[in-house]
PDB file of N, CA and C in Angstrom:
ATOM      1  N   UNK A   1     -39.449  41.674 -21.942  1.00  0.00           N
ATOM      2  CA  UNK A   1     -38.176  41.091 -21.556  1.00  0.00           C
ATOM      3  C   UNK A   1     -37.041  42.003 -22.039  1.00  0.00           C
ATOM      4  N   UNK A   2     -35.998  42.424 -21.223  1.00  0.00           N
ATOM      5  CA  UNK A   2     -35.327  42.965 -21.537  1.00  0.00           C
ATOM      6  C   UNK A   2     -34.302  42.407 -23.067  1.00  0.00           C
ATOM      7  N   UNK A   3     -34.131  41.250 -23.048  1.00  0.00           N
ATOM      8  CA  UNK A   3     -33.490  41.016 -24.510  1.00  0.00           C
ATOM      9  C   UNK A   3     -34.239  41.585 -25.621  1.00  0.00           C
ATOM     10  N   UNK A   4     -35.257  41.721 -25.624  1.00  0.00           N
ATOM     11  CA  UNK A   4     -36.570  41.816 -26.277  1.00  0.00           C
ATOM     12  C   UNK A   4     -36.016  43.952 -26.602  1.00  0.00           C
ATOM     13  N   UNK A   5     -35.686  44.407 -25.959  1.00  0.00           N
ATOM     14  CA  UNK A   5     -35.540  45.744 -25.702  1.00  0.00           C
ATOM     15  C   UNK A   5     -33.691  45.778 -26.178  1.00  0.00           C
ATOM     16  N   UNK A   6     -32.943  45.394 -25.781  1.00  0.00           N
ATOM     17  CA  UNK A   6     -31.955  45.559 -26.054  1.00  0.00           C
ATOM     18  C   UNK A   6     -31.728  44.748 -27.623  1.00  0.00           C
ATOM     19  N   UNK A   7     -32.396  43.618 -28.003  1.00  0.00           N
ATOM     20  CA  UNK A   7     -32.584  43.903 -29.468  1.00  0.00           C
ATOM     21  C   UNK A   7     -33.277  44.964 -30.596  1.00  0.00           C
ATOM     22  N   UNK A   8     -34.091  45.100 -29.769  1.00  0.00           N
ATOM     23  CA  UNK A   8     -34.652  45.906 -31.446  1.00  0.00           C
ATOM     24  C   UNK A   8     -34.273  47.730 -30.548  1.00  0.00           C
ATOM     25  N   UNK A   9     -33.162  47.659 -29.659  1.00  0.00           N
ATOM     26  CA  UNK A   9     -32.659  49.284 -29.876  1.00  0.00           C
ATOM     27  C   UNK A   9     -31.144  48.711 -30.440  1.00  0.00           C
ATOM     28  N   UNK A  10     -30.859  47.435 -30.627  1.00  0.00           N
ATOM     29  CA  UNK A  10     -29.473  47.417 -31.270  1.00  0.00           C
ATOM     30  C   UNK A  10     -29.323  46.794 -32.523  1.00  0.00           C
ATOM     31  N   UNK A  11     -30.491  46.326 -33.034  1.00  0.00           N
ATOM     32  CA  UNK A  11     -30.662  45.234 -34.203  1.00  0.00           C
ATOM     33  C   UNK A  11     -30.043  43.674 -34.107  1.00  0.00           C
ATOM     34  N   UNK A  12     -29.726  43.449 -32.780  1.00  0.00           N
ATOM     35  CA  UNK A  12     -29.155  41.661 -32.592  1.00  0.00           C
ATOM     36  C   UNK A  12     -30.218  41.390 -32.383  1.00  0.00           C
ATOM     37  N   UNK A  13     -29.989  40.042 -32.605  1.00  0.00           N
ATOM     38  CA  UNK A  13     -31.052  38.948 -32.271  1.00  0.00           C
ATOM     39  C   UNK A  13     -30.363  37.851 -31.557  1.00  0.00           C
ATOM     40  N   UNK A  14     -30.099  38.802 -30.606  1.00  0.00           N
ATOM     41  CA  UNK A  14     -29.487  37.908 -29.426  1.00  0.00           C
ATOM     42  C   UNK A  14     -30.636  37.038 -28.472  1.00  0.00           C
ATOM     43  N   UNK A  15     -30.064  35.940 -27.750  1.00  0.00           N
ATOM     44  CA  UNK A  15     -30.845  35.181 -26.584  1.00  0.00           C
ATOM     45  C   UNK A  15     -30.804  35.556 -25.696  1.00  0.00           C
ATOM     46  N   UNK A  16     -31.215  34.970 -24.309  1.00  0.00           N
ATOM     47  CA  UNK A  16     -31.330  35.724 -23.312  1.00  0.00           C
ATOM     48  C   UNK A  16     -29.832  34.944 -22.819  1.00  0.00           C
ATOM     49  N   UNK A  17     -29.292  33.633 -23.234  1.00  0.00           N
ATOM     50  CA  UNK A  17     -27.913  33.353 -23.121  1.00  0.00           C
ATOM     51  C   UNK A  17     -26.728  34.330 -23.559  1.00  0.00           C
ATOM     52  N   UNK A  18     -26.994  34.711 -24.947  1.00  0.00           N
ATOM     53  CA  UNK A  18     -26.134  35.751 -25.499  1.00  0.00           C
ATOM     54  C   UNK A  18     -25.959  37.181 -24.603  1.00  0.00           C
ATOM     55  N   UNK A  19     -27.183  37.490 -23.927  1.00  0.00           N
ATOM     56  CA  UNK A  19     -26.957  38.570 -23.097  1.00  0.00           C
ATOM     57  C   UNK A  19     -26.401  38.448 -22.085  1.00  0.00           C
ATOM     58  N   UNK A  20     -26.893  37.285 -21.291  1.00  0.00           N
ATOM     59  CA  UNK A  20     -25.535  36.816 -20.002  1.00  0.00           C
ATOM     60  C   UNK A  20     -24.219  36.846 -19.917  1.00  0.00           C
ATOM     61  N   UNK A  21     -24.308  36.152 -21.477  1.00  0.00           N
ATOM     62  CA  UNK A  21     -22.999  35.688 -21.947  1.00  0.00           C
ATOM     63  C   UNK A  21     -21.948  37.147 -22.199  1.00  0.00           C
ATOM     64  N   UNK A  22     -22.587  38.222 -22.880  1.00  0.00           N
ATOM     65  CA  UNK A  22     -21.910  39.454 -22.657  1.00  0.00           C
ATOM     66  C   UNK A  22     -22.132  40.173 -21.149  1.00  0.00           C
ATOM     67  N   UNK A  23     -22.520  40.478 -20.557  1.00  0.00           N
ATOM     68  CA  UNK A  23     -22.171  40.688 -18.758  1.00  0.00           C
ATOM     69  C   UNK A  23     -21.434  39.811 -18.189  1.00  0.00           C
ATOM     70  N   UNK A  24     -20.951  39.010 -18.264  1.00  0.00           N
ATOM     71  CA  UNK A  24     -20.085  38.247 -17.787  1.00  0.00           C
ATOM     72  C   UNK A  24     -18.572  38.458 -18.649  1.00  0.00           C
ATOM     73  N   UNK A  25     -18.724  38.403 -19.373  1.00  0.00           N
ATOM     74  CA  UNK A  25     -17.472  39.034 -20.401  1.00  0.00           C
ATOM     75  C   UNK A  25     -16.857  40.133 -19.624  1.00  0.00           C
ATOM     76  N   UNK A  26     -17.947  41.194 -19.448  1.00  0.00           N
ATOM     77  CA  UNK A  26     -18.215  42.444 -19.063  1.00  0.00           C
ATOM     78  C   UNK A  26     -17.264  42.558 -17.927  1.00  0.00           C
ATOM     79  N   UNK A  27     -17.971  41.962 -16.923  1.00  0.00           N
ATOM     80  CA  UNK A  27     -17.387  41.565 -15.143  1.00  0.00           C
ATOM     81  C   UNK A  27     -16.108  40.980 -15.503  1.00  0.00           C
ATOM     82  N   UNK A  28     -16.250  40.453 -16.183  1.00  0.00           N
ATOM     83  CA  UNK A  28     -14.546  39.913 -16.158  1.00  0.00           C
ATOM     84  C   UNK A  28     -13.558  40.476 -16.496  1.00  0.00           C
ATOM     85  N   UNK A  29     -13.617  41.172 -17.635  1.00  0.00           N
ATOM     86  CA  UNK A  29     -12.774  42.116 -18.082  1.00  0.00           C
ATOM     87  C   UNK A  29     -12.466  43.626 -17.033  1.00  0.00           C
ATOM     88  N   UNK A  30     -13.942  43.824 -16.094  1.00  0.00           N
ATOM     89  CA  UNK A  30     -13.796  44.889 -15.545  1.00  0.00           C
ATOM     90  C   UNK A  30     -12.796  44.531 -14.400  1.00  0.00           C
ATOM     91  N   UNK A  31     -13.066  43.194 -14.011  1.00  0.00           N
ATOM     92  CA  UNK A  31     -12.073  42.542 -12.736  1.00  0.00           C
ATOM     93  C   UNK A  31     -10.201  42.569 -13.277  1.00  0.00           C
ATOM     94  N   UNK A  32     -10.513  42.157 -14.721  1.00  0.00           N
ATOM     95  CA  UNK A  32      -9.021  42.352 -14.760  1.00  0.00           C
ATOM     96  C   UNK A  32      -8.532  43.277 -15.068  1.00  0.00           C
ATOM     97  N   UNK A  33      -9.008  44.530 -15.657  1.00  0.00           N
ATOM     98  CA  UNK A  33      -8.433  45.990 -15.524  1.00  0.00           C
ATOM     99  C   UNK A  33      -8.248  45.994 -13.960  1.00  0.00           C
ATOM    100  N   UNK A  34      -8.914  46.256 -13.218  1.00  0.00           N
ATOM    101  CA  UNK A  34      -8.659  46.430 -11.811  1.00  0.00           C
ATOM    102  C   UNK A  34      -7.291  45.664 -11.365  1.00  0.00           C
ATOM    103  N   UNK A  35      -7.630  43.820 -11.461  1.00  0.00           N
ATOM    104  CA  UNK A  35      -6.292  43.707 -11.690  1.00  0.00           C
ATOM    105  C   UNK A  35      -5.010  44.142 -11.850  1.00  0.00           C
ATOM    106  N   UNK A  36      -4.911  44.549 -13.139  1.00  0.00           N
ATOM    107  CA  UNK A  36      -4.089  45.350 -13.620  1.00  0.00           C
ATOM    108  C   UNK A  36      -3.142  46.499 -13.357  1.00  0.00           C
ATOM    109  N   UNK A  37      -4.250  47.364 -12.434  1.00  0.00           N
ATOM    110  CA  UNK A  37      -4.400  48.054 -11.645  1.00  0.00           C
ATOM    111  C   UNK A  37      -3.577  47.925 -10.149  1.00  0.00           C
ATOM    112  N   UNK A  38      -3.806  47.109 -10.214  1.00  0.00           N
ATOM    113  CA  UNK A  38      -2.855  46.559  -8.746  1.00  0.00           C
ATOM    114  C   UNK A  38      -3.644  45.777  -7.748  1.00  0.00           C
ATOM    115  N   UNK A  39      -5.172  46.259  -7.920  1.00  0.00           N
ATOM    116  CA  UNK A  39      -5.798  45.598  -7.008  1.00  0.00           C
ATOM    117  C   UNK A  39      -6.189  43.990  -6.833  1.00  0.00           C
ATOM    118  N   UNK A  40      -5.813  43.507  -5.614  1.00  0.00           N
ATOM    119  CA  UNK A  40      -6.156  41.999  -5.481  1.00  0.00           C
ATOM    120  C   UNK A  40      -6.815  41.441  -4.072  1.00  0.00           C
ATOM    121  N   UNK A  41      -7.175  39.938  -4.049  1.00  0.00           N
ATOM    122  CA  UNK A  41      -8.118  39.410  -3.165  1.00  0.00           C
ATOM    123  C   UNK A  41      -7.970  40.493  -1.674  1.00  0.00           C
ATOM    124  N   UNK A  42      -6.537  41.161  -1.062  1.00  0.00           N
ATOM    125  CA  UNK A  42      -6.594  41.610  -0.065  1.00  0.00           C
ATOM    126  C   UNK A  42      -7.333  43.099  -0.324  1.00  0.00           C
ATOM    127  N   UNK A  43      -7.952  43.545  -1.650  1.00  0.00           N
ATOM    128  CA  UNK A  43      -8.923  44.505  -1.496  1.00  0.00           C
ATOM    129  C   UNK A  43     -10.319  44.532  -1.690  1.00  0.00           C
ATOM    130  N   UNK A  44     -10.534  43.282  -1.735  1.00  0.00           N
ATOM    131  CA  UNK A  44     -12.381  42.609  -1.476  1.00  0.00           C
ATOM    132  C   UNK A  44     -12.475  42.340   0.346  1.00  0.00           C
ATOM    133  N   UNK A  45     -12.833  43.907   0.258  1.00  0.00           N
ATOM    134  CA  UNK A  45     -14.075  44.311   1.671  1.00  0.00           C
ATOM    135  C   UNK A  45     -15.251  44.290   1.765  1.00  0.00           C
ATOM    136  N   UNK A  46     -15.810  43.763   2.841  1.00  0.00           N
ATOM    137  CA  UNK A  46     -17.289  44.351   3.375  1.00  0.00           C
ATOM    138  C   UNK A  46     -17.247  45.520   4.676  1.00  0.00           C
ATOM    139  N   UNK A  47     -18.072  46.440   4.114  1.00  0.00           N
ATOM    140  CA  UNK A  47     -18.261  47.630   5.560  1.00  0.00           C
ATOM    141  C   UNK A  47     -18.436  47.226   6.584  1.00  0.00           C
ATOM    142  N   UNK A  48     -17.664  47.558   7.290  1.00  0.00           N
ATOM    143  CA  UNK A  48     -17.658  47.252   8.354  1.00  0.00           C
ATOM    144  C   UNK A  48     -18.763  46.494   9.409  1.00  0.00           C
ATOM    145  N   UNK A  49     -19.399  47.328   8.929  1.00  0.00           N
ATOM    146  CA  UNK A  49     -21.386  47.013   9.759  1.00  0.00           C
ATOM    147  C   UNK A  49     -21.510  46.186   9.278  1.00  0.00           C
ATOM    148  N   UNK A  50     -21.013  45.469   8.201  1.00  0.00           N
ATOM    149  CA  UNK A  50     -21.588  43.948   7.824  1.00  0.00           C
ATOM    150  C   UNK A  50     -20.622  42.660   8.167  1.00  0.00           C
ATOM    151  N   UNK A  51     -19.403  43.068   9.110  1.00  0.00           N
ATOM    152  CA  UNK A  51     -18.734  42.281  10.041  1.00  0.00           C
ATOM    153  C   UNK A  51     -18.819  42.296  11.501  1.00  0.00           C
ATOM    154  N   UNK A  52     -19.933  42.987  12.008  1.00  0.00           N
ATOM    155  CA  UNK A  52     -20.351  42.973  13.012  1.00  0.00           C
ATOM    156  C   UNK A  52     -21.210  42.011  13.734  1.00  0.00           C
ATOM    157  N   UNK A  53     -21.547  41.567  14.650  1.00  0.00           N
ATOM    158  CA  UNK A  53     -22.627  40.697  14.910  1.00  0.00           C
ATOM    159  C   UNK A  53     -24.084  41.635  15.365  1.00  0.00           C
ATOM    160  N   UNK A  54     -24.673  40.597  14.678  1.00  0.00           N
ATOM    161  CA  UNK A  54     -25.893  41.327  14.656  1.00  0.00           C
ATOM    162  C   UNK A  54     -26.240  41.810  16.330  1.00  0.00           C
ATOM    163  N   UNK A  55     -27.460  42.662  16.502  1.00  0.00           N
ATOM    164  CA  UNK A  55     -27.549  42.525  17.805  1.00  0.00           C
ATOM    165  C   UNK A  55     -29.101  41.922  18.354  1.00  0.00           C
ATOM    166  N   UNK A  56     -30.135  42.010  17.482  1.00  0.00           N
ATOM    167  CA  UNK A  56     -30.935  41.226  17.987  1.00  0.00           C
ATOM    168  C   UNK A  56     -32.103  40.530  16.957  1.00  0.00           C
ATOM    169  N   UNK A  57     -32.650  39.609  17.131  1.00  0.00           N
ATOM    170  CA  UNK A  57     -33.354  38.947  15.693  1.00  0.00           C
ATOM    171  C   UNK A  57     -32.845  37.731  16.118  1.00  0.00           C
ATOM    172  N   UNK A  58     -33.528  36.626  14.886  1.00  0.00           N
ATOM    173  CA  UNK A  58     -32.771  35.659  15.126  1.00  0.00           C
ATOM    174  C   UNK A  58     -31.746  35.052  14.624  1.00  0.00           C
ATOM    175  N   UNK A  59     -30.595  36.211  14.287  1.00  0.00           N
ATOM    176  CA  UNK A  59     -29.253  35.668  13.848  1.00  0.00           C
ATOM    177  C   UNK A  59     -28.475  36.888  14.577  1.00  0.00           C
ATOM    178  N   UNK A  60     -29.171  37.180  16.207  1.00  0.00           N
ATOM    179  CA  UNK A  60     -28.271  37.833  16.937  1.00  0.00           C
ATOM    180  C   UNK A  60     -27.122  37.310  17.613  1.00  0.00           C
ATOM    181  N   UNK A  61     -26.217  38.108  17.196  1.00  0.00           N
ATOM    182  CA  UNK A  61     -24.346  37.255  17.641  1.00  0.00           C
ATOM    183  C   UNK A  61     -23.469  36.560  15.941  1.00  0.00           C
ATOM    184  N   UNK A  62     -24.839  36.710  15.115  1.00  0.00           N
ATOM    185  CA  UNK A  62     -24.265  36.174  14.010  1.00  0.00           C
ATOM    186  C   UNK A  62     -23.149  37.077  13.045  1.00  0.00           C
ATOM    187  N   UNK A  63     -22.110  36.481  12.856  1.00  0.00           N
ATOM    188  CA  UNK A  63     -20.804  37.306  11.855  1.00  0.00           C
ATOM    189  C   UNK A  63     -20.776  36.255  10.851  1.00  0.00           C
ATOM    190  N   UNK A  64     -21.209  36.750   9.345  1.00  0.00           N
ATOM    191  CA  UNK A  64     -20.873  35.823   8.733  1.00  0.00           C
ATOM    192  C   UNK A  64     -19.355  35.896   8.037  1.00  0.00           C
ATOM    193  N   UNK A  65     -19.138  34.973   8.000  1.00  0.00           N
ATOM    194  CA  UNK A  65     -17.740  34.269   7.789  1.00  0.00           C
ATOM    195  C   UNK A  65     -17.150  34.708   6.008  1.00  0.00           C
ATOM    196  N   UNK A  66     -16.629  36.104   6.140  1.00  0.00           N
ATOM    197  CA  UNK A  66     -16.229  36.893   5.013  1.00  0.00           C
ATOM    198  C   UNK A  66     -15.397  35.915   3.667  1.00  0.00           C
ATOM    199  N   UNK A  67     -14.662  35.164   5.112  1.00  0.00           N
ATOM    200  CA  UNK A  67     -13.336  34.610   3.812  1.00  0.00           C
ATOM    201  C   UNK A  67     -14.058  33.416   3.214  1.00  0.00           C
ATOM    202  N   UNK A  68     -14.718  32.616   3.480  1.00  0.00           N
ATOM    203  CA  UNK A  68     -15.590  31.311   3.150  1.00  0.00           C
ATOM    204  C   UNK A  68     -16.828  32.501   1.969  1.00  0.00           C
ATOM    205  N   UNK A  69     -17.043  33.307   2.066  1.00  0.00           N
ATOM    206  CA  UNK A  69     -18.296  33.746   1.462  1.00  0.00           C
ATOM    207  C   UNK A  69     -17.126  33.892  -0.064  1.00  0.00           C
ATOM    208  N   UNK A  70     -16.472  35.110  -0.234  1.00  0.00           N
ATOM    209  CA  UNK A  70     -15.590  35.034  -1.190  1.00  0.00           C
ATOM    210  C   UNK A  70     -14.689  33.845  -1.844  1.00  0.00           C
ATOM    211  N   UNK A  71     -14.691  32.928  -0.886  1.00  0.00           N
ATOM    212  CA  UNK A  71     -13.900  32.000  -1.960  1.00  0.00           C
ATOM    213  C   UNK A  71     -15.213  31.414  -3.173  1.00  0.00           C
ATOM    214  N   UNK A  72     -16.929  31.146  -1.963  1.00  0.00           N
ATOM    215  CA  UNK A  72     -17.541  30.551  -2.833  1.00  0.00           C
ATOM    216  C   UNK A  72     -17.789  31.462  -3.824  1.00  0.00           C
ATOM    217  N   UNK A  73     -17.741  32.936  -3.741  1.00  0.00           N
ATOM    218  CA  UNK A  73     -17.709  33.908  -5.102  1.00  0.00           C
ATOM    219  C   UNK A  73     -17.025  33.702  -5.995  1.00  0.00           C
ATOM    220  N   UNK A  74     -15.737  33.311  -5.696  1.00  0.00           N
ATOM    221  CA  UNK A  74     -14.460  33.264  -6.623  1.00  0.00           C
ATOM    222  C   UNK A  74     -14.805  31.952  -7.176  1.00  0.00           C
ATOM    223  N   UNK A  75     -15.003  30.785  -6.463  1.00  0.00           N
ATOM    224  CA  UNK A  75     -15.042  29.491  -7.096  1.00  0.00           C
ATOM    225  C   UNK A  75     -16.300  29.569  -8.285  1.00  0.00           C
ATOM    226  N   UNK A  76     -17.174  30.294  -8.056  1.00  0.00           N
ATOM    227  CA  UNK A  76     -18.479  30.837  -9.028  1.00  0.00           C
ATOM    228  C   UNK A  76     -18.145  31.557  -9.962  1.00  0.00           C
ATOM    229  N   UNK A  77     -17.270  32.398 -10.064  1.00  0.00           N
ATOM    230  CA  UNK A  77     -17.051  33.059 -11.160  1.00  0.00           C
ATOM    231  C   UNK A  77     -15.649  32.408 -11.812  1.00  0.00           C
ATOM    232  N   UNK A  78     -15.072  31.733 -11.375  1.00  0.00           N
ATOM    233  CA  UNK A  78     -13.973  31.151 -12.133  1.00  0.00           C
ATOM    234  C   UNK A  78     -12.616  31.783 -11.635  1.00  0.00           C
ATOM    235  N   UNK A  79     -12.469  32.442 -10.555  1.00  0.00           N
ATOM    236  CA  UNK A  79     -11.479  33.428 -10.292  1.00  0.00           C
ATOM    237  C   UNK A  79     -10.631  32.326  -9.175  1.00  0.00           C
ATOM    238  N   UNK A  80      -9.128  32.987  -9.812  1.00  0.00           N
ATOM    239  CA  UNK A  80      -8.721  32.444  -9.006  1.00  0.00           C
ATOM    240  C   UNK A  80      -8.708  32.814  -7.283  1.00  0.00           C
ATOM    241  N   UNK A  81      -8.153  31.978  -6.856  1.00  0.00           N
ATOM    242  CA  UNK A  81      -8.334  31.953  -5.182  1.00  0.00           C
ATOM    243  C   UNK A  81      -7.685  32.702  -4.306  1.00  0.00           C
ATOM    244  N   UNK A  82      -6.192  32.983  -4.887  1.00  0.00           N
ATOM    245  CA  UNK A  82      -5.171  33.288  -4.740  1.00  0.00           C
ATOM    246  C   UNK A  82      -5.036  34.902  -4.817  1.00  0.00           C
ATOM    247  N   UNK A  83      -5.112  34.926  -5.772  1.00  0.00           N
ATOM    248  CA  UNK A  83      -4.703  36.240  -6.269  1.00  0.00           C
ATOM    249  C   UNK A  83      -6.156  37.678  -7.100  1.00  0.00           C
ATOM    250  N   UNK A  84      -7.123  36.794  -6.959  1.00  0.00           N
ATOM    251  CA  UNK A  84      -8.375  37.415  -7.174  1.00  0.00           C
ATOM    252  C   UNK A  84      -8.109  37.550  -8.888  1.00  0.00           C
ATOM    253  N   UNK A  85      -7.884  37.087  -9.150  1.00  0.00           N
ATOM    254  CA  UNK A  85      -8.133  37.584 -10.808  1.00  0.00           C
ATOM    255  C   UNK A  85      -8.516  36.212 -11.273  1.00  0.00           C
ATOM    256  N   UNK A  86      -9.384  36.946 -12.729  1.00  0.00           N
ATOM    257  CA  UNK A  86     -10.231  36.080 -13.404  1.00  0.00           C
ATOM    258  C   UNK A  86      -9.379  34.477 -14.123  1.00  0.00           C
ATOM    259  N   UNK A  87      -9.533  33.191 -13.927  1.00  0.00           N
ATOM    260  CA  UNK A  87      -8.360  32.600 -14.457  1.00  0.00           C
ATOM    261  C   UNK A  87      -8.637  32.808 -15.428  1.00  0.00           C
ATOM    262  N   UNK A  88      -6.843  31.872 -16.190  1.00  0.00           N
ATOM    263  CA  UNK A  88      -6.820  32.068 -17.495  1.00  0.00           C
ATOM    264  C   UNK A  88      -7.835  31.593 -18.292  1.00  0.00           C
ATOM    265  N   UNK A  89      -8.014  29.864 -17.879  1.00  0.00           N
ATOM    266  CA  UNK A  89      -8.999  29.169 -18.337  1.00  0.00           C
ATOM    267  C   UNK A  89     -10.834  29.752 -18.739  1.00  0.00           C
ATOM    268  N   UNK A  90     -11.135  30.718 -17.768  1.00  0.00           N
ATOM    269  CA  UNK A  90     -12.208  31.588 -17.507  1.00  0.00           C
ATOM    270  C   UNK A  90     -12.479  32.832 -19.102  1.00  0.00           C
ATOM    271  N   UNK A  91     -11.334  33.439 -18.775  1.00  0.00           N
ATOM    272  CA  UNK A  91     -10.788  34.288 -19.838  1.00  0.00           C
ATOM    273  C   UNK A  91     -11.208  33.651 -21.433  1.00  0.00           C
ATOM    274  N   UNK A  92     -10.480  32.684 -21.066  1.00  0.00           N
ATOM    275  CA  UNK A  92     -10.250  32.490 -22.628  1.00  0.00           C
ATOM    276  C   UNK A  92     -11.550  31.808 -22.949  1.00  0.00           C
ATOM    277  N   UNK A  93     -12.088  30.931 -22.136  1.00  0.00           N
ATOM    278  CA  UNK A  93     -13.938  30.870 -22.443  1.00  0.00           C
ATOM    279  C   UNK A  93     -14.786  31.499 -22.666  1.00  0.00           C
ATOM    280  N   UNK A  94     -14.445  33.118 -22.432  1.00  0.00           N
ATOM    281  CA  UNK A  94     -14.897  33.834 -22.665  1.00  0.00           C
ATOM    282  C   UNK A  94     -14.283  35.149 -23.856  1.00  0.00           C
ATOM    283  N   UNK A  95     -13.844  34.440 -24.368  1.00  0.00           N
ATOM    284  CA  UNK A  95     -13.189  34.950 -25.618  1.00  0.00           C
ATOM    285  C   UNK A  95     -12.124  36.147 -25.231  1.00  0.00           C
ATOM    286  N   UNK A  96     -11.559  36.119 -24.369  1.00  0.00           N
ATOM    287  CA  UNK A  96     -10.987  37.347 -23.803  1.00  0.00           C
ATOM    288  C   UNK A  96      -9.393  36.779 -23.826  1.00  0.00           C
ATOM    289  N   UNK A  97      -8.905  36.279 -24.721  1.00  0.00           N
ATOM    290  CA  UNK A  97      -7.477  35.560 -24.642  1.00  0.00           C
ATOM    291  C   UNK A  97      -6.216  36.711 -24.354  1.00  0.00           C
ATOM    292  N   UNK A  98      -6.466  37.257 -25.307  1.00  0.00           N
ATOM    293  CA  UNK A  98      -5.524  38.798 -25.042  1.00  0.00           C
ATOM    294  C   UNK A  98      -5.525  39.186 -23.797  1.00  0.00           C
ATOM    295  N   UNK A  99      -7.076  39.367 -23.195  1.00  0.00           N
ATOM    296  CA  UNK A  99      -6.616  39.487 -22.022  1.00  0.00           C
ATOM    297  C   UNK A  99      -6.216  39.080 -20.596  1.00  0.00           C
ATOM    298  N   UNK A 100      -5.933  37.359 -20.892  1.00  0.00           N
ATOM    299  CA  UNK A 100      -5.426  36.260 -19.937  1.00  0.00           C
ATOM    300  C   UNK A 100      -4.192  36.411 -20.512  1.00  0.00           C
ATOM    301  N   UNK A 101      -3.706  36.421 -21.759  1.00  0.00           N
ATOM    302  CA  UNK A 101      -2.330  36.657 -21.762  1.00  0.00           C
ATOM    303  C   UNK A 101      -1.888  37.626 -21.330  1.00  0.00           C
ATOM    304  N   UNK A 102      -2.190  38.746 -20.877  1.00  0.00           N
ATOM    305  CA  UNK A 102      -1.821  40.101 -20.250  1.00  0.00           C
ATOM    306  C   UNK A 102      -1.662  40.080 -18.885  1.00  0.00           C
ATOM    307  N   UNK A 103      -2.893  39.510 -18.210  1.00  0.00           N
ATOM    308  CA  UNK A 103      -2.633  38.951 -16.995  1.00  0.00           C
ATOM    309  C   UNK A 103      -1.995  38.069 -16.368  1.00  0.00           C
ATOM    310  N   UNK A 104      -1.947  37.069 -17.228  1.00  0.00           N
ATOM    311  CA  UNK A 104      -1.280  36.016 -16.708  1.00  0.00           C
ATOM    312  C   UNK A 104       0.369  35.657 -17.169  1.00  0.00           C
ATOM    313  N   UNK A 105       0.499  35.964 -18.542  1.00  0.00           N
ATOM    314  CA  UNK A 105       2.138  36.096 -18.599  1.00  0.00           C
ATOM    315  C   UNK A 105       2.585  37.127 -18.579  1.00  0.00           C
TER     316      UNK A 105
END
């Protein structure tokens, strides 16, 4: 198991919660540098070829529905809807207060 490996090359005795629990920290913080950055919900794309309809199989003619897919992303990760960044509430559950206050005031 990878916890199993990332403890005994780091000496934690972390869970396999504790490891989630830091990748998600991780993603979040990386979302709000970007943030930061300038970037927001109007720069979450899919390539093109994956707004196309298919052409044959059995989900030929099918386009799936980009803006409905991202909100349920956003509503999953805690982000807001609006403006693509991580909420405050999110942030600070994740011990990242400094950086909901940066973002957000």
């Amino acid at each position: 198991m990878q916890v199993d490996l990332v403890n005994a090359a780091c000496g934690y005795e972390w869970t396999l919660a504790d490891m989630m629990r830091s990748g998600e920290r991780g993603w979040n913080l990386k979302r709000a540098i970007n943030n930061r950055m300038g970037l927001t919900r109007a720069n979450d794309k899919l390539p093109k070829a994956f707004l196309e309809p298919y052409k044959e199989g059995g989900a030929e003619g099918f386009i799936p529905d980009f803006a409905e897919m991202l909100n349920a992303y956003y509503e999953a990760r805690g982000w807001d809807m609006q403006s693509g960044r991580p909420s405050k509430e999110k942030l600070i559950e994740l011990r990242l207060e400094d950086v909901a206050m940066d973002i957000w005031e």
